[in-house]
PDB file of N, CA and C in Angstrom:
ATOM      1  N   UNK A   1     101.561  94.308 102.544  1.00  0.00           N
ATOM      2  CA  UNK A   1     101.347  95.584 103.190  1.00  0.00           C
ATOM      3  C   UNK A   1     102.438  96.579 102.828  1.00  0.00           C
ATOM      4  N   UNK A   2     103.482  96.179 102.558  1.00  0.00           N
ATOM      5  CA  UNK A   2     104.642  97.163 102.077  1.00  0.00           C
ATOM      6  C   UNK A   2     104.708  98.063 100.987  1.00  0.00           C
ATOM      7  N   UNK A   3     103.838  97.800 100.197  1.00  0.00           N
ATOM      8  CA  UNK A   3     103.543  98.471  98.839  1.00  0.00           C
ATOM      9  C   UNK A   3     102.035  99.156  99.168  1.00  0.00           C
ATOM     10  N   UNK A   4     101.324  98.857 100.082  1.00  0.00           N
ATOM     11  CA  UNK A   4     100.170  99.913 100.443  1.00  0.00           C
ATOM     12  C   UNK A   4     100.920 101.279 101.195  1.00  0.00           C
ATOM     13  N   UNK A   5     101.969 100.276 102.551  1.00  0.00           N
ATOM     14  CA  UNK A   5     102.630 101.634 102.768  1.00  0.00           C
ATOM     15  C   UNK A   5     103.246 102.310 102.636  1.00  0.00           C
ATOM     16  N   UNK A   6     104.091 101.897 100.932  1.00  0.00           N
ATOM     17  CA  UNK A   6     104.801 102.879 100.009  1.00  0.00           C
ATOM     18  C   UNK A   6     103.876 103.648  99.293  1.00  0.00           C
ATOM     19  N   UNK A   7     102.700 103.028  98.673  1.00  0.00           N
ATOM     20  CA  UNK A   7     101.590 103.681  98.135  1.00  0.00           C
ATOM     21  C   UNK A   7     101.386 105.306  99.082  1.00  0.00           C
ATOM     22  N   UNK A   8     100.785 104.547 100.195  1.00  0.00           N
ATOM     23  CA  UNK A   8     100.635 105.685 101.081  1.00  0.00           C
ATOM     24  C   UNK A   8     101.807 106.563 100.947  1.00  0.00           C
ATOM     25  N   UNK A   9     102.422 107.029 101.686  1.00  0.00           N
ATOM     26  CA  UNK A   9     104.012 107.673 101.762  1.00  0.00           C
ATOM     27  C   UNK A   9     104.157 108.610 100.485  1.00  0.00           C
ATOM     28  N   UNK A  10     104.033 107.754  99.186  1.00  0.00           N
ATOM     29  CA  UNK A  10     104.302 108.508  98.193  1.00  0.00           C
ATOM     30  C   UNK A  10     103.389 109.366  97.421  1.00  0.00           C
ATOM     31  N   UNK A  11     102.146 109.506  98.222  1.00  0.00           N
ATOM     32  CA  UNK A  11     101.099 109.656  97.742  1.00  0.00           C
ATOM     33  C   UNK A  11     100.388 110.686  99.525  1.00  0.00           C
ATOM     34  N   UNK A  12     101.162 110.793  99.812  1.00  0.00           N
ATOM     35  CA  UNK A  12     100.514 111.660 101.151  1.00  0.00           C
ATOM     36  C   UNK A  12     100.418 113.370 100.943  1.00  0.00           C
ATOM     37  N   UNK A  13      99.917 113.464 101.151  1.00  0.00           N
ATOM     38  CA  UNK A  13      99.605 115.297 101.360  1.00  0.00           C
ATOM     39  C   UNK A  13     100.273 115.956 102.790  1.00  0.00           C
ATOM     40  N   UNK A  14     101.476 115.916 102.606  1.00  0.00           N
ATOM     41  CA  UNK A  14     101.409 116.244 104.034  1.00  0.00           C
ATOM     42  C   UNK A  14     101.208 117.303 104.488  1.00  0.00           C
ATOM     43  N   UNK A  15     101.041 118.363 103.801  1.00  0.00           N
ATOM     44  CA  UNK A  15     100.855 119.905 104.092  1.00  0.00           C
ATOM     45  C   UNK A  15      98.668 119.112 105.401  1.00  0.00           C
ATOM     46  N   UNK A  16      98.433 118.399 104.439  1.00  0.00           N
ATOM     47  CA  UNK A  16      96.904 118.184 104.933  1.00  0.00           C
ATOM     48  C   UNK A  16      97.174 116.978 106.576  1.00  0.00           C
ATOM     49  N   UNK A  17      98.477 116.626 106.095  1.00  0.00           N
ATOM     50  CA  UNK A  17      98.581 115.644 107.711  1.00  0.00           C
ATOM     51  C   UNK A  17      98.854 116.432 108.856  1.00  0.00           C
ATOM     52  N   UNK A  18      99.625 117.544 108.471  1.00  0.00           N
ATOM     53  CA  UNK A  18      99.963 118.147 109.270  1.00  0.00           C
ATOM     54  C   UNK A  18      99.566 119.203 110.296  1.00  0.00           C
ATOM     55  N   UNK A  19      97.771 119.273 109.185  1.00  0.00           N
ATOM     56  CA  UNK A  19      96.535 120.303 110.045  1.00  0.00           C
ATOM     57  C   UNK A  19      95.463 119.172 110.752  1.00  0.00           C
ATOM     58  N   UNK A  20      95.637 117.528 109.931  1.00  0.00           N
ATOM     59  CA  UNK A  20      94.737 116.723 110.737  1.00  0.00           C
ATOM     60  C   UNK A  20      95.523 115.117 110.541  1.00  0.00           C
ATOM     61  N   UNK A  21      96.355 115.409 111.655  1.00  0.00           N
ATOM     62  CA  UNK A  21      97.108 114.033 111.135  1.00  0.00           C
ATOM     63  C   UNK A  21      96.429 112.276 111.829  1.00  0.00           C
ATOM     64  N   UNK A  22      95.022 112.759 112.133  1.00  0.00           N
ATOM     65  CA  UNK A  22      94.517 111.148 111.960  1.00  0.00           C
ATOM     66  C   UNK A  22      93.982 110.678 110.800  1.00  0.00           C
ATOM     67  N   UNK A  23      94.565 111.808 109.554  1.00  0.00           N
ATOM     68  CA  UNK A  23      94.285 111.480 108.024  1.00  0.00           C
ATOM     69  C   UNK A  23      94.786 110.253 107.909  1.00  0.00           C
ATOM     70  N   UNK A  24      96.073 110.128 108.459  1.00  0.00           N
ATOM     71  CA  UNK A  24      96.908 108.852 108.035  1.00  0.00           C
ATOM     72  C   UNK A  24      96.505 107.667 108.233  1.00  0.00           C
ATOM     73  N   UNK A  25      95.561 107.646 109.421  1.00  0.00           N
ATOM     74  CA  UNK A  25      95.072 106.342 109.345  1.00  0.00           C
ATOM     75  C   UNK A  25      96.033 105.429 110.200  1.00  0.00           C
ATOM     76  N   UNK A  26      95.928 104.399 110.769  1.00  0.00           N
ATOM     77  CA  UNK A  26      96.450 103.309 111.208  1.00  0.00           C
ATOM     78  C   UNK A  26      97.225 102.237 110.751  1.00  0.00           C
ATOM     79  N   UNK A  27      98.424 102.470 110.830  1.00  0.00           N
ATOM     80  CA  UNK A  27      99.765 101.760 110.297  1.00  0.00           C
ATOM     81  C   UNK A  27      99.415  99.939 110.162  1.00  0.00           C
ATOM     82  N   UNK A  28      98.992 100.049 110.943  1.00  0.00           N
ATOM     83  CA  UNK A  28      98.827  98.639 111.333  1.00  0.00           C
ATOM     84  C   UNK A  28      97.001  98.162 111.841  1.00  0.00           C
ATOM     85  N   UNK A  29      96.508  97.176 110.794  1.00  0.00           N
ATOM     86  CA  UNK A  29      95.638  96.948 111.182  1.00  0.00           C
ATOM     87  C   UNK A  29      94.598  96.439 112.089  1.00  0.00           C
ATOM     88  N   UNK A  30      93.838  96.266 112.557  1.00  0.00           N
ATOM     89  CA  UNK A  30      92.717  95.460 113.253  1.00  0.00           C
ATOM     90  C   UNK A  30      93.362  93.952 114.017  1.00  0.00           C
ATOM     91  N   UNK A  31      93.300  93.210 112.211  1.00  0.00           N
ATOM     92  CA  UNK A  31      93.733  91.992 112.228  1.00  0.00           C
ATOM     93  C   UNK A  31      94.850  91.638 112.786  1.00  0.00           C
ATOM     94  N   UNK A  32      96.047  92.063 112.410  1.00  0.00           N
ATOM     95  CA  UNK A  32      97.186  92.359 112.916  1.00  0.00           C
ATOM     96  C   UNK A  32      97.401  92.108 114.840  1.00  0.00           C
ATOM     97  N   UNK A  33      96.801  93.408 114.870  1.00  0.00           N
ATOM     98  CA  UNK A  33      97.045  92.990 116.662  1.00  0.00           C
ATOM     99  C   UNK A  33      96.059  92.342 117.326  1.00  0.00           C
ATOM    100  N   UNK A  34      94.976  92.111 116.805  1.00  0.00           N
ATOM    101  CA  UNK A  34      94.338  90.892 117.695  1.00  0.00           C
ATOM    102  C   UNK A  34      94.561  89.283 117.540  1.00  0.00           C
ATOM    103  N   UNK A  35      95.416  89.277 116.323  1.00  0.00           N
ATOM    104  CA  UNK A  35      95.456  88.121 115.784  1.00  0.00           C
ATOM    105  C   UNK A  35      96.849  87.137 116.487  1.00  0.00           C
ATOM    106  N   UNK A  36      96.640  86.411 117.074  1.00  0.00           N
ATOM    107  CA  UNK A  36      97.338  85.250 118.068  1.00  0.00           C
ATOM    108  C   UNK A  36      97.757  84.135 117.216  1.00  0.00           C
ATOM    109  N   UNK A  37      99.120  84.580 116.570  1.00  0.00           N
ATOM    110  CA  UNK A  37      99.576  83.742 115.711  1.00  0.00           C
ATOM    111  C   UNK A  37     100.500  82.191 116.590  1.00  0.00           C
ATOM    112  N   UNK A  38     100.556  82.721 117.819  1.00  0.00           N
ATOM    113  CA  UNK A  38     100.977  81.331 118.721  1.00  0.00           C
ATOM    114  C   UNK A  38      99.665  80.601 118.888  1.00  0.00           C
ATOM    115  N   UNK A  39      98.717  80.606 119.033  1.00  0.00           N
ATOM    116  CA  UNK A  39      97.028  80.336 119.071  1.00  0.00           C
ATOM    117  C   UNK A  39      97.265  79.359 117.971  1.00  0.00           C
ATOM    118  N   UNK A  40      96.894  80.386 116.874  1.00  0.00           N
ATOM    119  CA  UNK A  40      96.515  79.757 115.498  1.00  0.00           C
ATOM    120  C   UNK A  40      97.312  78.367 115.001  1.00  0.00           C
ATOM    121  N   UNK A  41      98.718  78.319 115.157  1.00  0.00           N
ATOM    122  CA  UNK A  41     100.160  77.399 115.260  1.00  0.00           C
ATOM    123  C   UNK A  41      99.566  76.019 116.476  1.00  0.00           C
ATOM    124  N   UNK A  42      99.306  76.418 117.301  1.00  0.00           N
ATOM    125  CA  UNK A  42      98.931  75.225 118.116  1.00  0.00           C
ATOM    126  C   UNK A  42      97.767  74.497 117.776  1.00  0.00           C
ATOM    127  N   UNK A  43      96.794  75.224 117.346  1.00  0.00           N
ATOM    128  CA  UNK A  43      95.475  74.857 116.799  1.00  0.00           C
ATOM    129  C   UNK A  43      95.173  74.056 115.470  1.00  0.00           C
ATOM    130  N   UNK A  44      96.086  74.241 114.470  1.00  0.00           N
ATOM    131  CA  UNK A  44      96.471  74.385 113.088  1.00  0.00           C
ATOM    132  C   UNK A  44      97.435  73.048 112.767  1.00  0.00           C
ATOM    133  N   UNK A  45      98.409  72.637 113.697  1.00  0.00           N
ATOM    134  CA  UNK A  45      99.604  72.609 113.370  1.00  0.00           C
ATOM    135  C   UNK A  45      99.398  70.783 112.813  1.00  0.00           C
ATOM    136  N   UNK A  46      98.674  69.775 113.522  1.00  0.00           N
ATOM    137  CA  UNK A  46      98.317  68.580 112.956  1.00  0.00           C
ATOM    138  C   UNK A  46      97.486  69.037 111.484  1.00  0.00           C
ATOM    139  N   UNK A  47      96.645  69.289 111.327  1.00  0.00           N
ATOM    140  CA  UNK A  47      95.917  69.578 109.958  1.00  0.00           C
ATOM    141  C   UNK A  47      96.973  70.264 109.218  1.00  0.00           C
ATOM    142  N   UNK A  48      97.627  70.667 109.151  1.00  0.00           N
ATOM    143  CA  UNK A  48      98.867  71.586 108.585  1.00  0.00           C
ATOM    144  C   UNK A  48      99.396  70.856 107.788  1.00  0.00           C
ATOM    145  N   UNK A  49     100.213  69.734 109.316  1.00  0.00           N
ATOM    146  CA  UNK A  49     101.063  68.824 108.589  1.00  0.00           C
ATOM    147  C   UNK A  49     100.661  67.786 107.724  1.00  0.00           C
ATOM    148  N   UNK A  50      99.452  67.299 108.277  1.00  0.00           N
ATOM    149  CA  UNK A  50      98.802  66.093 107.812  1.00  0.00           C
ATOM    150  C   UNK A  50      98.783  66.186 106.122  1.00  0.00           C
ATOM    151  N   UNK A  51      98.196  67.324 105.762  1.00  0.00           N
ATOM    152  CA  UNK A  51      97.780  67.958 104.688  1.00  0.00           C
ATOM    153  C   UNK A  51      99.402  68.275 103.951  1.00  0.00           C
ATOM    154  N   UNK A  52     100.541  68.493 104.182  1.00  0.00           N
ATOM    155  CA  UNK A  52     101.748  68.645 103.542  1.00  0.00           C
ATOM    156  C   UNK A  52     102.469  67.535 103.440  1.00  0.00           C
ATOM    157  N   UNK A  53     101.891  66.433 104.404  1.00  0.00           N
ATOM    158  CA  UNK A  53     102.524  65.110 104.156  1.00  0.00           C
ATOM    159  C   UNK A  53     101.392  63.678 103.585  1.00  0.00           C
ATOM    160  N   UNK A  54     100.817  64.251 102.986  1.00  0.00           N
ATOM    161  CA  UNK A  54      99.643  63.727 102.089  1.00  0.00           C
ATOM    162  C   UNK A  54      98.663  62.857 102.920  1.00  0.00           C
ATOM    163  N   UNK A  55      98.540  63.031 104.352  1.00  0.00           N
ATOM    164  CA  UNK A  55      97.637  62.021 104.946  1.00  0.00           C
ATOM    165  C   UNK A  55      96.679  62.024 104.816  1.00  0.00           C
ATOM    166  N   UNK A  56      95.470  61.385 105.349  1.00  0.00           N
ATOM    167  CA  UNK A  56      94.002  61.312 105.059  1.00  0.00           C
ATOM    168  C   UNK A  56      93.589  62.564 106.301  1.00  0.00           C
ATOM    169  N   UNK A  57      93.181  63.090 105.892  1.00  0.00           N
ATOM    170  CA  UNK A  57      92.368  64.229 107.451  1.00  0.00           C
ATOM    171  C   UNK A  57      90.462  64.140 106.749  1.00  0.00           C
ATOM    172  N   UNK A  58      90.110  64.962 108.023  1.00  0.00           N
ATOM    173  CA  UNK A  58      88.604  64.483 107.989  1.00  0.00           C
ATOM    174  C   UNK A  58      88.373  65.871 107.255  1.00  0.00           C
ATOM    175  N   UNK A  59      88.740  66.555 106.889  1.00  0.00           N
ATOM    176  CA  UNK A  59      88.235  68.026 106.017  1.00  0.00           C
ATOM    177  C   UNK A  59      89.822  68.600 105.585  1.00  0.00           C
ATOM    178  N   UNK A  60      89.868  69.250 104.261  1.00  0.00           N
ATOM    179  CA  UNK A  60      91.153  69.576 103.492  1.00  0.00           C
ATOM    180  C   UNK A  60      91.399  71.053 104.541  1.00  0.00           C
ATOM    181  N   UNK A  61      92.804  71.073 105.028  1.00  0.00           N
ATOM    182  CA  UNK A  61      93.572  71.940 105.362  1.00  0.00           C
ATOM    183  C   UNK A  61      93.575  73.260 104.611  1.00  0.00           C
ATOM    184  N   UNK A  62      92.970  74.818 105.405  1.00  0.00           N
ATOM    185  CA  UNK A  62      92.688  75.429 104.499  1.00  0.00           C
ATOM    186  C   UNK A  62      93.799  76.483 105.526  1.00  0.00           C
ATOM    187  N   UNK A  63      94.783  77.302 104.919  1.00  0.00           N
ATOM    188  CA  UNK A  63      95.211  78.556 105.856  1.00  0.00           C
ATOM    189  C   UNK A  63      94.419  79.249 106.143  1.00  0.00           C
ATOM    190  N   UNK A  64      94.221  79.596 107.207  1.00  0.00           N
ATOM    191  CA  UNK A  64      93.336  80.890 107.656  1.00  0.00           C
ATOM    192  C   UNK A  64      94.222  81.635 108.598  1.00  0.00           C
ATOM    193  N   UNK A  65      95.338  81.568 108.521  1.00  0.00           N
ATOM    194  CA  UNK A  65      96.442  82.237 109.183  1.00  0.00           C
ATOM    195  C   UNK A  65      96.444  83.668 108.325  1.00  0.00           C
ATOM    196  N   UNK A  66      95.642  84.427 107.952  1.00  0.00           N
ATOM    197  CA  UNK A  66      95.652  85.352 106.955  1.00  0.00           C
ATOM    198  C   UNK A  66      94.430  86.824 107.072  1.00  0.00           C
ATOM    199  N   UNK A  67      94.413  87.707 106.795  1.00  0.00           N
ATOM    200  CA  UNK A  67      93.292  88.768 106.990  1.00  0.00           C
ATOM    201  C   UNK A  67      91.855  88.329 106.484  1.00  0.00           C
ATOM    202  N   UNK A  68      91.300  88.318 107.249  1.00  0.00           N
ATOM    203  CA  UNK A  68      89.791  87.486 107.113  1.00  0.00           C
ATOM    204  C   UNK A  68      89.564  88.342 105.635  1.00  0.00           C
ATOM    205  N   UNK A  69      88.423  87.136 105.192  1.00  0.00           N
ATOM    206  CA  UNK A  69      88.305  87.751 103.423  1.00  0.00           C
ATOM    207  C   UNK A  69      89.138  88.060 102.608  1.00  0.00           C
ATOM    208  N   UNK A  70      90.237  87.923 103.033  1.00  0.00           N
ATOM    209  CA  UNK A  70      91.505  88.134 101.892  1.00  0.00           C
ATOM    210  C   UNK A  70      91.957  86.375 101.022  1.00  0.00           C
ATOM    211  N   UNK A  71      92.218  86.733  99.903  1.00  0.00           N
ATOM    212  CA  UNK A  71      91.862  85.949  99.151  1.00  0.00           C
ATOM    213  C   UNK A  71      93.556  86.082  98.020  1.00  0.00           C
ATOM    214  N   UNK A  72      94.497  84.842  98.486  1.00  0.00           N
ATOM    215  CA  UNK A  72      95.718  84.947  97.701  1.00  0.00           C
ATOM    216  C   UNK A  72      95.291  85.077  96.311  1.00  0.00           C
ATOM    217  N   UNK A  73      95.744  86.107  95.439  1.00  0.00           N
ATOM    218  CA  UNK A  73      95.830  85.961  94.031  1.00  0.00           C
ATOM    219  C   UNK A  73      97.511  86.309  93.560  1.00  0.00           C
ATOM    220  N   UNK A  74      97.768  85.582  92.875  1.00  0.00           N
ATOM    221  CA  UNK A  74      99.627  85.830  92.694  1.00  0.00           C
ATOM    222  C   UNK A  74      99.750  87.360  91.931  1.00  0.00           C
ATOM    223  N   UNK A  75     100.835  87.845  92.069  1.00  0.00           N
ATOM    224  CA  UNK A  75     101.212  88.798  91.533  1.00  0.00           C
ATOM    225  C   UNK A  75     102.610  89.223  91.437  1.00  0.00           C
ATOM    226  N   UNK A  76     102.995  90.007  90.677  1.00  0.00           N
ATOM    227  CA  UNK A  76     104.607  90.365  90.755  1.00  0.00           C
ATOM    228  C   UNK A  76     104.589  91.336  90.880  1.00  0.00           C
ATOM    229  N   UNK A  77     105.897  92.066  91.237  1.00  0.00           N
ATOM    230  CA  UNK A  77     106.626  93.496  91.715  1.00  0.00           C
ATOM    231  C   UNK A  77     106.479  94.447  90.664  1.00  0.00           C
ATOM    232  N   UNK A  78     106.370  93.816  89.281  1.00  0.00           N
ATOM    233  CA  UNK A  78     106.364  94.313  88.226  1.00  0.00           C
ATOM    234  C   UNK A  78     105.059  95.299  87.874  1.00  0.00           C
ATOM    235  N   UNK A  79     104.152  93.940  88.149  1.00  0.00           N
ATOM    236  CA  UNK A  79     102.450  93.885  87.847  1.00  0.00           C
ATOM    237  C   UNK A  79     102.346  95.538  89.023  1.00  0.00           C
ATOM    238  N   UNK A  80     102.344  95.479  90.017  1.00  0.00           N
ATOM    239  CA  UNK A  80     101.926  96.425  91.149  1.00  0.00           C
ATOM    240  C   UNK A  80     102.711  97.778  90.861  1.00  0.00           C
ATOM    241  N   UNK A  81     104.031  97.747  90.474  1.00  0.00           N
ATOM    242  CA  UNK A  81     104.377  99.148  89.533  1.00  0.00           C
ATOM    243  C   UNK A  81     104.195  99.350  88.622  1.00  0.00           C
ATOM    244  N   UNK A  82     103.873  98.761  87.923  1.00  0.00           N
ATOM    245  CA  UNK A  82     103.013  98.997  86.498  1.00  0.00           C
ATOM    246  C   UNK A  82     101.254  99.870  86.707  1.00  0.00           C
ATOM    247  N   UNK A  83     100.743  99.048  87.688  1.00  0.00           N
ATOM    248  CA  UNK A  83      99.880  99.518  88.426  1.00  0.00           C
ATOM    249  C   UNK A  83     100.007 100.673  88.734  1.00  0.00           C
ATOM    250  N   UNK A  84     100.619 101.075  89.774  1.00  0.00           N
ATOM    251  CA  UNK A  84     101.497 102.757  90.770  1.00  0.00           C
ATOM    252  C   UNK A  84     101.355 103.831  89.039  1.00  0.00           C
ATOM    253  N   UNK A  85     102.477 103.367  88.650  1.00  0.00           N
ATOM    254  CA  UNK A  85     102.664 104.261  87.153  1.00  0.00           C
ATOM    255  C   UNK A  85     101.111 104.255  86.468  1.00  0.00           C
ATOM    256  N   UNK A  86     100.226 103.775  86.300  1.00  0.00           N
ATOM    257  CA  UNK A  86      99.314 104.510  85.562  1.00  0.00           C
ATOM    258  C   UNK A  86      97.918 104.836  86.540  1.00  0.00           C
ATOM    259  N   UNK A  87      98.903 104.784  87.523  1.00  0.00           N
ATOM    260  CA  UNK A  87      97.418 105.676  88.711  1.00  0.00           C
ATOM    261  C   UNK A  87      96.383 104.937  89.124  1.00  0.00           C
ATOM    262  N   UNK A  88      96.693 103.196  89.163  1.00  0.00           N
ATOM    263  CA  UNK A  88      96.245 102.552  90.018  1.00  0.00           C
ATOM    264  C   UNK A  88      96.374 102.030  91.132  1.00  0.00           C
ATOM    265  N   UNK A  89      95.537 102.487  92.230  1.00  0.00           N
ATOM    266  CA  UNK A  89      95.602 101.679  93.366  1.00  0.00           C
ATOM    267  C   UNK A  89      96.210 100.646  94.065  1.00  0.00           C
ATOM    268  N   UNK A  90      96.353  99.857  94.600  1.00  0.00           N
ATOM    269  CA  UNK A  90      96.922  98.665  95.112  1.00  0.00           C
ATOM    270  C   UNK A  90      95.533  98.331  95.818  1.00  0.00           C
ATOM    271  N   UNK A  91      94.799  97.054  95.256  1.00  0.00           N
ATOM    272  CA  UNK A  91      93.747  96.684  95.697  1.00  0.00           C
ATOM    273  C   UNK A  91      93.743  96.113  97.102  1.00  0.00           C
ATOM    274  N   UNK A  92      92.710  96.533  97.796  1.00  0.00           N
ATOM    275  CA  UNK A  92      92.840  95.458  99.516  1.00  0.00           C
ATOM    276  C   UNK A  92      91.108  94.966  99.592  1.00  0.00           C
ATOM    277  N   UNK A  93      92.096  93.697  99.300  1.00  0.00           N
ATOM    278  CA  UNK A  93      90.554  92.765  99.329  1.00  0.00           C
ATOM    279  C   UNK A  93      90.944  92.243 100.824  1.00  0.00           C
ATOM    280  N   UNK A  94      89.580  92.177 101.522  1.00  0.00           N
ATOM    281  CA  UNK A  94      89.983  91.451 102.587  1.00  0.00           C
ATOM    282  C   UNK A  94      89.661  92.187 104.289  1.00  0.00           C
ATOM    283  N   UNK A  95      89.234  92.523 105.009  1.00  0.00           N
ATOM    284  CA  UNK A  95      88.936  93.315 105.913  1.00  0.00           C
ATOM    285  C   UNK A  95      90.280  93.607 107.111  1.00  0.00           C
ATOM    286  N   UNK A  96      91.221  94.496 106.186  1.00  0.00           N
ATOM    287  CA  UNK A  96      92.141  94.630 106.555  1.00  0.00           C
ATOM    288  C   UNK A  96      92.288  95.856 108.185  1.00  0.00           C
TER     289      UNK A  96
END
């Protein structure tokens, strides 16, 4: 999220925030504050381990500690300013 909200920032109009500033949108998403990461930890936490300490479990340990539909793909600091510099986006997969 830190590089969407540098994206944003560096890329704002503010002369246009400043005649309708719910342009900006919501700092913080959906997921974010409904999401009960003490919940998820209690719920999670045998399949977690089981799965990091190679045991047998009845279905493979999947994180879902994460923005629904979002989908890890690796990337570097590099890759995403390289990106910025030729006027691409910062993709948000995921129902952020």
């Amino acid at each position: 999220m830190g590089f969407k909200n540098r994206e944003l920032y560096h890329k704002t109009d503010w002369d246009a925030v400043a005649k309708d500033p719910t342009i900006m949108g919501k700092m913080v998403s959906v997921w974010v504050t409904r999401h009960d990461p003490e919940k998820y930890a209690y719920e999670n936490y045998r399949a977690c381990a089981e799965h990091l300490l190679g045991g047998k479990t009845e279905k493979p340990f999947v994180n879902t500690n994460s923005v629904p539909g979002y989908e890890y793909v690796p990337w570097t600091v590099e890759e995403l300013l390289a990106a910025q510099d030729g006027g691409v986006s910062v993709p948000d997969k995921g129902e952020w």
